[in-house]
Protein backbone atom coordinates (compact mmCIF):
# COMPACT_ATOMS: atom_id res chain seq x y z
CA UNK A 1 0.00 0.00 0.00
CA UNK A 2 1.69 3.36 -0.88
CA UNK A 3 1.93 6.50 1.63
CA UNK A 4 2.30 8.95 -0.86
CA UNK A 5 -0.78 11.25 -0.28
CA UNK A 6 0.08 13.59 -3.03
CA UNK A 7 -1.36 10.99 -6.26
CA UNK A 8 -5.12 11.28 -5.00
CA UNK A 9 -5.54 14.29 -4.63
CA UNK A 10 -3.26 15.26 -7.86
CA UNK A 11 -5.63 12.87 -9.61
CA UNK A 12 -8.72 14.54 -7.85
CA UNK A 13 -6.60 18.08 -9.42
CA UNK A 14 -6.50 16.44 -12.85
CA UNK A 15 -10.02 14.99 -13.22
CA UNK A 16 -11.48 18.66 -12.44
CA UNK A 17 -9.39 19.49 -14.97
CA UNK A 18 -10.24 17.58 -17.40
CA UNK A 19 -13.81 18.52 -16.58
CA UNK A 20 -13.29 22.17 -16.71
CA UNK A 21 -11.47 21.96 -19.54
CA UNK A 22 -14.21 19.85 -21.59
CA UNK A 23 -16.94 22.49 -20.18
CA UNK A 24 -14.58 26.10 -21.28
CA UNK A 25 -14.31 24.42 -24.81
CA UNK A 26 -17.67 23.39 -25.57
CA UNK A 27 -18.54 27.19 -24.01
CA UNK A 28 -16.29 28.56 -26.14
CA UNK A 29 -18.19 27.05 -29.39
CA UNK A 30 -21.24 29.22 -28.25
CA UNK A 31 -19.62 32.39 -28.76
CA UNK A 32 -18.77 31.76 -32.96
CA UNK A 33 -22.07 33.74 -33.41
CA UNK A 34 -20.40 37.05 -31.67
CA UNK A 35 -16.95 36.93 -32.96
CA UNK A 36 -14.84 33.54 -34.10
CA UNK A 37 -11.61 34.51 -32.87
CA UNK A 38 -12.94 35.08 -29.58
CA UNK A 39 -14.50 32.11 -29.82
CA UNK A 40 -11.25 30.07 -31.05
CA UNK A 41 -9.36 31.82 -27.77
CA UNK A 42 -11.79 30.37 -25.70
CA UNK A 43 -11.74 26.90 -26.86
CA UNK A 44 -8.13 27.41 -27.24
CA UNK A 45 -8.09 27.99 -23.17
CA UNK A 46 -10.14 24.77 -22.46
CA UNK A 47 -8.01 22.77 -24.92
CA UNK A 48 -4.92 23.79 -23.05
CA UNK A 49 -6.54 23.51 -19.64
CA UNK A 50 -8.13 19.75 -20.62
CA UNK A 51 -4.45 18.99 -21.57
CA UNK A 52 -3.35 20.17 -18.31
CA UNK A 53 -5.37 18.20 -16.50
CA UNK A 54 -4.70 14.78 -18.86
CA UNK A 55 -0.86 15.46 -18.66
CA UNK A 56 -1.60 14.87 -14.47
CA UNK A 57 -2.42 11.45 -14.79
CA UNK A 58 -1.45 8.45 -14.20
CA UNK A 59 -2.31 7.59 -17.92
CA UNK A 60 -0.47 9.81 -19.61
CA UNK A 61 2.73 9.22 -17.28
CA UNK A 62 2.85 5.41 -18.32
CA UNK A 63 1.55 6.48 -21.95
CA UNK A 64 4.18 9.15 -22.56
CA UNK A 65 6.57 7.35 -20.42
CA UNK A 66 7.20 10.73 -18.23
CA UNK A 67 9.12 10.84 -14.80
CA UNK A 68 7.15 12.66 -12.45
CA UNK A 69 9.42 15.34 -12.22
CA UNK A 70 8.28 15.87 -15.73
CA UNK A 71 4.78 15.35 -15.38
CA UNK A 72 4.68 18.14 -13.26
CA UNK A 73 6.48 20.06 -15.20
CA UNK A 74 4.27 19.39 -18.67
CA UNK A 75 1.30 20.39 -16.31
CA UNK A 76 2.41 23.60 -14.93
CA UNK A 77 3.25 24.51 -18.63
CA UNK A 78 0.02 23.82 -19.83
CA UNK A 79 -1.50 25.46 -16.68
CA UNK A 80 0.44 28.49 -17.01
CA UNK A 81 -0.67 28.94 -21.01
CA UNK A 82 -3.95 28.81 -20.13
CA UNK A 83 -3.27 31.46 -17.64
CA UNK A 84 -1.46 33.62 -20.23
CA UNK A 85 -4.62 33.22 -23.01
CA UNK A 86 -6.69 34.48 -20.29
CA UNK A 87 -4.95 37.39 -19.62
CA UNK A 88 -4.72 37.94 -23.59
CA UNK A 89 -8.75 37.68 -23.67
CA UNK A 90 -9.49 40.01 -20.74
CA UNK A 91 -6.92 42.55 -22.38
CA UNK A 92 -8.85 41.78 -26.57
CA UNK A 93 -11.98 41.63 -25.47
């Protein structure tokens, strides 16, 4: 049995990711009526923030074949560019 706390809830982390994600892309597709690049930034932030979460699991880490050292690593990225097209929206539109 393994004492490492930190999986569950960095699974937890990644399935409300993956959730999120899913939910700010299929959002995004109901704003091609106002304007289609905002719409494509906004799907483009749900994209990167589903791939955040599936780059946190245990899936893609035996998939990919990623240490967990880079795991984290491929998360934060993808956390941190959804972070950066949000700013970019707020400051468009």
């Amino acid at each position: 049995m393994s004492t490492d706390t930190s999986t569950g809830g960095s699974s937890r982390v990644s399935r409300l990711n993956i959730l999120f994600g899913a939910f700010v892309t299929a959002y995004g597709f109901l704003f091609i009526g106002q304007s289609v690049g905002q719409a494509a930034l906004v799907v483009a932030i749900g994209l990167v923030t589903l791939l955040s979460g599936v780059a946190g699991t245990a899936w893609a880490a035996d998939r990919f074949d990623l240490s967990p050292t880079r795991q984290r690593r491929l998360r934060t990225g993808f956390a941190v560019a959804a972070i950066v097209l949000l700013a970019v929206f707020f400051v468009v539109y």
